[in-house]
N, C-alpha and C. Protein backbone atom coordinates (compact mmCIF):
# COMPACT_ATOMS: atom_id res chain seq x y z
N UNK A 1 115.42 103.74 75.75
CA UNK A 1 116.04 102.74 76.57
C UNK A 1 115.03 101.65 76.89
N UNK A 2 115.16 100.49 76.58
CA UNK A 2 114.71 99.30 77.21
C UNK A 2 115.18 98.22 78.39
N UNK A 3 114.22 98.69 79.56
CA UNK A 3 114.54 97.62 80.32
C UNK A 3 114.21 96.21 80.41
N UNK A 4 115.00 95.04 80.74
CA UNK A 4 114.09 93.85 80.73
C UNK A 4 114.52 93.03 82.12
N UNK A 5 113.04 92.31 82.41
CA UNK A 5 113.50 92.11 83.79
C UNK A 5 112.76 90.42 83.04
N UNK A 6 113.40 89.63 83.86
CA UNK A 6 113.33 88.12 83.75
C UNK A 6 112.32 87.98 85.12
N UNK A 7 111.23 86.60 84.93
CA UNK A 7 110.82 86.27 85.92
C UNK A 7 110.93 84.76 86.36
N UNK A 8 110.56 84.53 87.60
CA UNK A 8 111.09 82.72 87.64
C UNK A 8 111.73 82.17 88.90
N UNK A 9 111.30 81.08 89.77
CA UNK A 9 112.08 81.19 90.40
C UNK A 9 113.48 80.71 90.81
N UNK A 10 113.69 80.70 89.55
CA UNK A 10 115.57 80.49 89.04
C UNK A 10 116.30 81.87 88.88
N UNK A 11 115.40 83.17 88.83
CA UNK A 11 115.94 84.37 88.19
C UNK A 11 116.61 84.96 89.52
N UNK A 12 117.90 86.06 88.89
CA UNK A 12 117.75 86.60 90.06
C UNK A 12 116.84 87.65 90.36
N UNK A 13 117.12 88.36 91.71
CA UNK A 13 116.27 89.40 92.41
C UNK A 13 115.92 90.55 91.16
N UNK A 14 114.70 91.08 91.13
CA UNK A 14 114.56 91.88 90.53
C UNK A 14 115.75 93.43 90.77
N UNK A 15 115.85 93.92 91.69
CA UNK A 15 117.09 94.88 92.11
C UNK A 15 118.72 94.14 91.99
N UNK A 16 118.71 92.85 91.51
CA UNK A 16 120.41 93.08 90.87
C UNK A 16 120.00 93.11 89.50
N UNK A 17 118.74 92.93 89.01
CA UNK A 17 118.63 92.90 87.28
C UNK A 17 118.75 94.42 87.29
N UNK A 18 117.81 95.12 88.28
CA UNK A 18 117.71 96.50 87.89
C UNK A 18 118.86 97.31 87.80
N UNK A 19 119.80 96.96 88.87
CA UNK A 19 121.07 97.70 89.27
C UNK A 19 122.26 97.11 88.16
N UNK A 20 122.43 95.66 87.41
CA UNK A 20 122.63 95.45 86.19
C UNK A 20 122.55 96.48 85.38
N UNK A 21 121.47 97.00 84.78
CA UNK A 21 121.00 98.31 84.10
C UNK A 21 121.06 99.46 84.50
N UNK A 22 121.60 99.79 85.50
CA UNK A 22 122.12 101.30 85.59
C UNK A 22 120.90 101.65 86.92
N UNK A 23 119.95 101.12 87.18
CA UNK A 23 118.54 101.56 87.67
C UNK A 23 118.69 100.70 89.01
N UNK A 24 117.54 101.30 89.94
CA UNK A 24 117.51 100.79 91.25
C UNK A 24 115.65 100.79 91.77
N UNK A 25 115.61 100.03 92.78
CA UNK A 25 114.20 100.43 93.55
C UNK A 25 114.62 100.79 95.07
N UNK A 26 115.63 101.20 95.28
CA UNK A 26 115.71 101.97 96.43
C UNK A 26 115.07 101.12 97.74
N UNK A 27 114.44 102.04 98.23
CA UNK A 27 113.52 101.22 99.71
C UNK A 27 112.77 100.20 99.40
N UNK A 28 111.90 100.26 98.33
CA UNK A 28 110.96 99.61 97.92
C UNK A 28 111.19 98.31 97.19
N UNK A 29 112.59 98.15 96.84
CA UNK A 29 113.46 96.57 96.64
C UNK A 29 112.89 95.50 97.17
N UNK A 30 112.93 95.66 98.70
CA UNK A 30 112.19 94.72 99.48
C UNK A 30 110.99 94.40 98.69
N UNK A 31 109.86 94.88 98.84
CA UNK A 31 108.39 94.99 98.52
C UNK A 31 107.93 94.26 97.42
N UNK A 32 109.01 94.45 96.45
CA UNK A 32 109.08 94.47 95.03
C UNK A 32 109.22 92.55 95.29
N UNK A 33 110.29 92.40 95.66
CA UNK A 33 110.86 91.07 95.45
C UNK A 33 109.65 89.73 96.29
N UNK A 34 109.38 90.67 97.31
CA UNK A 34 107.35 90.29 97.92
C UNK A 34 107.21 89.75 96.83
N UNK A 35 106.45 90.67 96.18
CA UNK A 35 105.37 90.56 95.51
C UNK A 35 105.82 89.60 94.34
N UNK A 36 106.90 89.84 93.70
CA UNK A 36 107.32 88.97 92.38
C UNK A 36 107.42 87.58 93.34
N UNK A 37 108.04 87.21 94.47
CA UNK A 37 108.07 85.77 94.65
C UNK A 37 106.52 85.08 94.82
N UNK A 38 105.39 86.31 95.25
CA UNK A 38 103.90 85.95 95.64
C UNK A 38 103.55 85.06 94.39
N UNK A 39 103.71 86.33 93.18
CA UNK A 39 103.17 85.87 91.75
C UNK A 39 104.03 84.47 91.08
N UNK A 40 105.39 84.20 91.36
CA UNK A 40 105.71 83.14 91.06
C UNK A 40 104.96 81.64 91.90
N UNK A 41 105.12 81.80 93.14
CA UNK A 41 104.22 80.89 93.48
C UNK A 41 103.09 80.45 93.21
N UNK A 42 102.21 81.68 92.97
CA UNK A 42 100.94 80.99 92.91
C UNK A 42 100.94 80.50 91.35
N UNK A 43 101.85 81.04 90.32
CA UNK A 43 102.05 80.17 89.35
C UNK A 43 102.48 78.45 89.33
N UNK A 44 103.55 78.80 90.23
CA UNK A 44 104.19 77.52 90.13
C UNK A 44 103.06 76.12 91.16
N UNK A 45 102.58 76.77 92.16
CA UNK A 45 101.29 75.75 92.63
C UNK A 45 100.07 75.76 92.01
N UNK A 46 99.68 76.45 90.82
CA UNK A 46 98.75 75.79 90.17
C UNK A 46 97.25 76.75 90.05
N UNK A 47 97.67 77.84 91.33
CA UNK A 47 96.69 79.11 91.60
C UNK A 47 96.51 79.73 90.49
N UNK A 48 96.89 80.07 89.42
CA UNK A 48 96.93 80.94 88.28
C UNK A 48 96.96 80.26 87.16
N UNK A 49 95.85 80.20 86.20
CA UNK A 49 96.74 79.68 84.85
C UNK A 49 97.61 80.75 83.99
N UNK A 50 98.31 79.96 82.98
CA UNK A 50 99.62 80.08 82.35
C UNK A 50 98.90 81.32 81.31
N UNK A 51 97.76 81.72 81.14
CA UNK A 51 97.43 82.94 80.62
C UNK A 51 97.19 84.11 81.66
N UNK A 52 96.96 83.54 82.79
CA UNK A 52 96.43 84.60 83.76
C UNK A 52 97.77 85.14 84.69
N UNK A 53 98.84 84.14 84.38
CA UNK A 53 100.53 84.70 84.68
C UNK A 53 100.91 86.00 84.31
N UNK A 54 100.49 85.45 82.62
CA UNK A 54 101.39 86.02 81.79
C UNK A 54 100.51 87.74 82.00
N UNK A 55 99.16 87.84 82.04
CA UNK A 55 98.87 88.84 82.45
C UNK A 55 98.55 89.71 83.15
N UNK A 56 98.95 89.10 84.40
CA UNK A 56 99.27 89.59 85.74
C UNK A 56 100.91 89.77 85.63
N UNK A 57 101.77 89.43 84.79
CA UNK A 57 103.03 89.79 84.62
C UNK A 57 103.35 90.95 84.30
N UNK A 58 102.60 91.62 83.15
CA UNK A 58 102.68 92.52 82.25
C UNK A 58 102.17 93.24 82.92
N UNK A 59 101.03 93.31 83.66
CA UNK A 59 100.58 94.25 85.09
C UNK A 59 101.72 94.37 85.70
N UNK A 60 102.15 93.41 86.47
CA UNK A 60 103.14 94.11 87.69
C UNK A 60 104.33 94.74 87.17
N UNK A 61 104.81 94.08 85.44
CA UNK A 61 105.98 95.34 84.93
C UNK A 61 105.59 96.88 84.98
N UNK A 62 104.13 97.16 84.68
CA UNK A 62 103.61 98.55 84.57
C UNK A 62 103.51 99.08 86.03
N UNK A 63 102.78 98.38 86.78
CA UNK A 63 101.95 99.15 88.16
C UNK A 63 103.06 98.91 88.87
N UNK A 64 104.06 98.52 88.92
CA UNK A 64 105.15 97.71 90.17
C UNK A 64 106.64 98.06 90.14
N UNK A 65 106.91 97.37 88.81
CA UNK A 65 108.62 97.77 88.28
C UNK A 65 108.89 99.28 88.19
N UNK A 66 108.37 99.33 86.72
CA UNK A 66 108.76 100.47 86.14
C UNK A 66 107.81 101.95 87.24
N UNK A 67 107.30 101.63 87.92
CA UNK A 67 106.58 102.95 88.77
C UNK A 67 107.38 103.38 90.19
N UNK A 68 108.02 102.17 90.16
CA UNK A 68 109.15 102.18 91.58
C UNK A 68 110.47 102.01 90.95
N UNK A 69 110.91 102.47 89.66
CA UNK A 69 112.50 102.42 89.13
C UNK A 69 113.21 103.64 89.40
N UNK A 70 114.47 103.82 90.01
CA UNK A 70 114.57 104.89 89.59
C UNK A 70 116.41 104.89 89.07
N UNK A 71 117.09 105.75 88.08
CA UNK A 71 118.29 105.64 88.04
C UNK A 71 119.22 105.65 89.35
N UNK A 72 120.72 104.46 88.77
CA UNK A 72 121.46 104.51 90.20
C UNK A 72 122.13 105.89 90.29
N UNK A 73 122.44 106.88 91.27
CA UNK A 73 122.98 107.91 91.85
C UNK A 73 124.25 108.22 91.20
N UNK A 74 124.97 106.94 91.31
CA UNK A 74 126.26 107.16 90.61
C UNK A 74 126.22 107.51 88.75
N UNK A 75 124.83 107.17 88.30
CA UNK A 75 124.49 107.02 87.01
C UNK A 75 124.88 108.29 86.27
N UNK A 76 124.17 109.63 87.42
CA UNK A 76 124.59 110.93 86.68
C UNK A 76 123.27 111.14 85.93
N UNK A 77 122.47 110.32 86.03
CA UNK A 77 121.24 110.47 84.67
C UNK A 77 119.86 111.57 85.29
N UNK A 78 119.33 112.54 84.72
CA UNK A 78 117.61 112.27 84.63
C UNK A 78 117.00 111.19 85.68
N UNK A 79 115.75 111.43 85.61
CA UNK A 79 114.62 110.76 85.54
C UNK A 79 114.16 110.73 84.41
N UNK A 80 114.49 109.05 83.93
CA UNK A 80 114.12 108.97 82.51
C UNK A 80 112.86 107.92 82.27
N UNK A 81 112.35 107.69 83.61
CA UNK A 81 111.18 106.68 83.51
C UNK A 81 110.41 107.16 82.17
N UNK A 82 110.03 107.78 82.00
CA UNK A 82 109.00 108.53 80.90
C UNK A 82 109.38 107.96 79.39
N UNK A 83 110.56 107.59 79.47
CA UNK A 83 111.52 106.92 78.12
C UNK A 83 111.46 105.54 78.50
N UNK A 84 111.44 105.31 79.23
CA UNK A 84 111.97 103.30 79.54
C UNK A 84 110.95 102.79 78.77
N UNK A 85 110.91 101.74 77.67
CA UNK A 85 109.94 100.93 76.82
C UNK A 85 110.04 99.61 78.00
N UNK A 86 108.97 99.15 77.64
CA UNK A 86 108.39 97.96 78.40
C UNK A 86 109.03 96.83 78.33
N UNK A 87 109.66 95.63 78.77
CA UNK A 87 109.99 94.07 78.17
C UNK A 87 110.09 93.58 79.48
N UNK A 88 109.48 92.13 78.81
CA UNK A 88 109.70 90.91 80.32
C UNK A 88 110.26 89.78 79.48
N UNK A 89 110.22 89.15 80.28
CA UNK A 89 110.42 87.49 80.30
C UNK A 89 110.33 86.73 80.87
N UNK A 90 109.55 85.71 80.66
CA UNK A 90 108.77 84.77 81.69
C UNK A 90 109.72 83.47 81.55
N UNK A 91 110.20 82.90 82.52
CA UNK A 91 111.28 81.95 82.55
C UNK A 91 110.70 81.01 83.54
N UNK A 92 110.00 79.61 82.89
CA UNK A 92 109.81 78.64 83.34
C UNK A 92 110.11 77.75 84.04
């Protein structure tokens, strides 16, 4: 299974992309959406260059998303984090 989460601040919330896909961040929704609006900013004011985004992006899919995902309740599924393959998208 591949998840993909869009970033940007045109995108939506990371928890309706997740819940889109069957998946949730539970409590930690809040936290999550922190931190992704932190990293868009300091992109969009100039704090970060456009290489140091992109790999602080790919960080927070590993250490952030996918470590705080978990299937929605109604899903019926596992814990299938161990299967989820990686994808982003950086949306300008």
């Amino acid at each position: 299974m591949t998840l993909e989460f869009h970033h940007g601040a045109l995108c939506v919330s990371y928890e309706e992309q997740a819940n889109a896909q069957g998946f949730t961040f539970g409590y930690m929704a809040e936290w999550v959406e922190k931190v992704g609006y932190g990293l868009v900013c300091a992109h969009i004011h100039g704090c970060i260059t456009d290489g140091e985004y992109d790999k602080i992006l790919r960080r927070f899919q590993t250490k952030i998303l996918l470590k705080n995902i978990k299937p929605l309740e109604s899903e019926g599924r596992d814990d299938e984090r161990t299967s989820i393959n990686r994808s982003y998208s950086r949306v300008s």
